[in-house]
C-alpha atoms as a PDB file:
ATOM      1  CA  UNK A   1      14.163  -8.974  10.136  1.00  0.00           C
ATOM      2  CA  UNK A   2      10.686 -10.329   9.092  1.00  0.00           C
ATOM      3  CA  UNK A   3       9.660  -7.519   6.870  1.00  0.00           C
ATOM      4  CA  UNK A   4      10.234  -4.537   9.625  1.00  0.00           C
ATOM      5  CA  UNK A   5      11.866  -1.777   8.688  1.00  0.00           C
ATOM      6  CA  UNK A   6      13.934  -0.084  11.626  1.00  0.00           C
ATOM      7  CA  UNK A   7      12.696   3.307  10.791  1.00  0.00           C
ATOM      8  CA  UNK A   8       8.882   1.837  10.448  1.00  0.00           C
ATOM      9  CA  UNK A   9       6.882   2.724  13.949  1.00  0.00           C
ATOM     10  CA  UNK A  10       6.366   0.841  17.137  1.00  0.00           C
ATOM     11  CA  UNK A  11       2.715  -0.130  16.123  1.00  0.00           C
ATOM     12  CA  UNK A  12       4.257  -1.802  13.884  1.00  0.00           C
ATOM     13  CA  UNK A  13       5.069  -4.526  16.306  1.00  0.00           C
ATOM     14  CA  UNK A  14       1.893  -5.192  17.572  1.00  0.00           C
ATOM     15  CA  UNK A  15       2.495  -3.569  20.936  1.00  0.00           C
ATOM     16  CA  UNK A  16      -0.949  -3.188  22.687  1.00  0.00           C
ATOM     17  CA  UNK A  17      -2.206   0.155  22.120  1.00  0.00           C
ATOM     18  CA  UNK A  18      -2.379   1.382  26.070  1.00  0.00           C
ATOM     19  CA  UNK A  19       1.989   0.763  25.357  1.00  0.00           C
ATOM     20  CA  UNK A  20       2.634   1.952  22.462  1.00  0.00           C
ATOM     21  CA  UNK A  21       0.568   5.372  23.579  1.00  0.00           C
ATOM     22  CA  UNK A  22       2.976   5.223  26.465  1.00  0.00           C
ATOM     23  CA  UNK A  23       6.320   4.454  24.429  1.00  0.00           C
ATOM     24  CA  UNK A  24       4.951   7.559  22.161  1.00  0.00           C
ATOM     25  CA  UNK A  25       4.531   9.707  25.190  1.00  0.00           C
ATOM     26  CA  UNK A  26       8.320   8.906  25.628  1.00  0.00           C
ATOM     27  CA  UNK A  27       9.154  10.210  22.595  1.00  0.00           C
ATOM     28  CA  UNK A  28       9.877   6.723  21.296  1.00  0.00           C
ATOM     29  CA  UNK A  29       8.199   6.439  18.122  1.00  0.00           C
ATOM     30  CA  UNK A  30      10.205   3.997  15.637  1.00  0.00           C
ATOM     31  CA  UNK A  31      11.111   0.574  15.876  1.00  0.00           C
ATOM     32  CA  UNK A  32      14.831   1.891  16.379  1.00  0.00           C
ATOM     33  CA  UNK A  33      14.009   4.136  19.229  1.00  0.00           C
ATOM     34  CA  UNK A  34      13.070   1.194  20.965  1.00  0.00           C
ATOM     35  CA  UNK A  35      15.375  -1.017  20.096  1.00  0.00           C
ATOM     36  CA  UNK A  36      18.691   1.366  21.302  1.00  0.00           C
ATOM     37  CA  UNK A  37      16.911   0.621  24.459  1.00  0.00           C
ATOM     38  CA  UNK A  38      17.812  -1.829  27.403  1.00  0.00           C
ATOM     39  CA  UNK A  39      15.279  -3.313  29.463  1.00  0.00           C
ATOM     40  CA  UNK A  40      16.695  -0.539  32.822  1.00  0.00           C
ATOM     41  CA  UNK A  41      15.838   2.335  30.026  1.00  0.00           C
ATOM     42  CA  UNK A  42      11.976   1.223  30.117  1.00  0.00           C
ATOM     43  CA  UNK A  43      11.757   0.614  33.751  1.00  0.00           C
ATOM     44  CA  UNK A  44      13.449   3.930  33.937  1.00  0.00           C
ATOM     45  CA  UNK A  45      10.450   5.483  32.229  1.00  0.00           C
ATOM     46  CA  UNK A  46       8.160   3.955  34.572  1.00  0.00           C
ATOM     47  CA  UNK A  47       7.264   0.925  32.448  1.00  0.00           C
ATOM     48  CA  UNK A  48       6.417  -2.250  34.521  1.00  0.00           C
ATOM     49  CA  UNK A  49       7.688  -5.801  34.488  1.00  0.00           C
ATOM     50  CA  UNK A  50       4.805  -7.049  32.329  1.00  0.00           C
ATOM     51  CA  UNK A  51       4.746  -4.351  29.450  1.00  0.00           C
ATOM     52  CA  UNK A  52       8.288  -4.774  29.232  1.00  0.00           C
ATOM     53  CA  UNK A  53       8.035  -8.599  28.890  1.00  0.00           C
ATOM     54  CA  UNK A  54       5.247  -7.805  26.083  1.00  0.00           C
ATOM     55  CA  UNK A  55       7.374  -5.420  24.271  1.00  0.00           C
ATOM     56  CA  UNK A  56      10.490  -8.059  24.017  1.00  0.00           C
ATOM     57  CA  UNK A  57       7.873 -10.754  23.494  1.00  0.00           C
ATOM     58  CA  UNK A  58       6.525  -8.737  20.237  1.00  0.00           C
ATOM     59  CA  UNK A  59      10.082  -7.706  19.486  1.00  0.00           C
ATOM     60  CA  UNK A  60      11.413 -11.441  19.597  1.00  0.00           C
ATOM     61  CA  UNK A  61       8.482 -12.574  16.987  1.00  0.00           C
ATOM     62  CA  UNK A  62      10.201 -10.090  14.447  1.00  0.00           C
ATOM     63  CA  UNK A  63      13.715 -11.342  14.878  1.00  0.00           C
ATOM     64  CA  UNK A  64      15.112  -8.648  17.089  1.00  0.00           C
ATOM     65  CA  UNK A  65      15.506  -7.958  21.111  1.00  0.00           C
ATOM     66  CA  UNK A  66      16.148  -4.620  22.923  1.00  0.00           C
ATOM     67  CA  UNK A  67      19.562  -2.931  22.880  1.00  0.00           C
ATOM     68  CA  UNK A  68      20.230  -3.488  19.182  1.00  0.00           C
ATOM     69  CA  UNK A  69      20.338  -7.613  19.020  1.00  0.00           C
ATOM     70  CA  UNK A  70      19.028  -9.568  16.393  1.00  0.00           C
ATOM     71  CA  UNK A  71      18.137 -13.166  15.287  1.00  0.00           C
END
């Protein structure tokens, strides 16, 4: 992974601010709390379609996808 550490947090990513303050409010804090996550987890938490797709987006830029996959 492109210089991300798994225990480093979300903002990390460069998640828009408005998501990562709502991934936080989830108790989701690290870049492995989000990625033991499927895509049903975060609309589950009330996330929609398009901060999902921006969270994978960011995700897939560092090498790595939800639900543990990497590149």
């Amino acid at each position: 992974m492109r210089n991300i550490n798994v225990e480093d947090p979300i903002s990390k990513l460069g998640i828009n601010d408005d998501v990562v303050d709502l991934l936080n409010k989830n108790d989701i804090n690290t870049i492995d709390d989000l990625w033991k996550l499927k895509r049903k987890d975060l609309k589950e938490l009330s996330f929609t379609s398009d901060q999902i797709n921006h969270i994978i987006i960011k995700m897939q830029l560092k090498g790595m996808d939800l639900n543990h996959k990497k590149y």
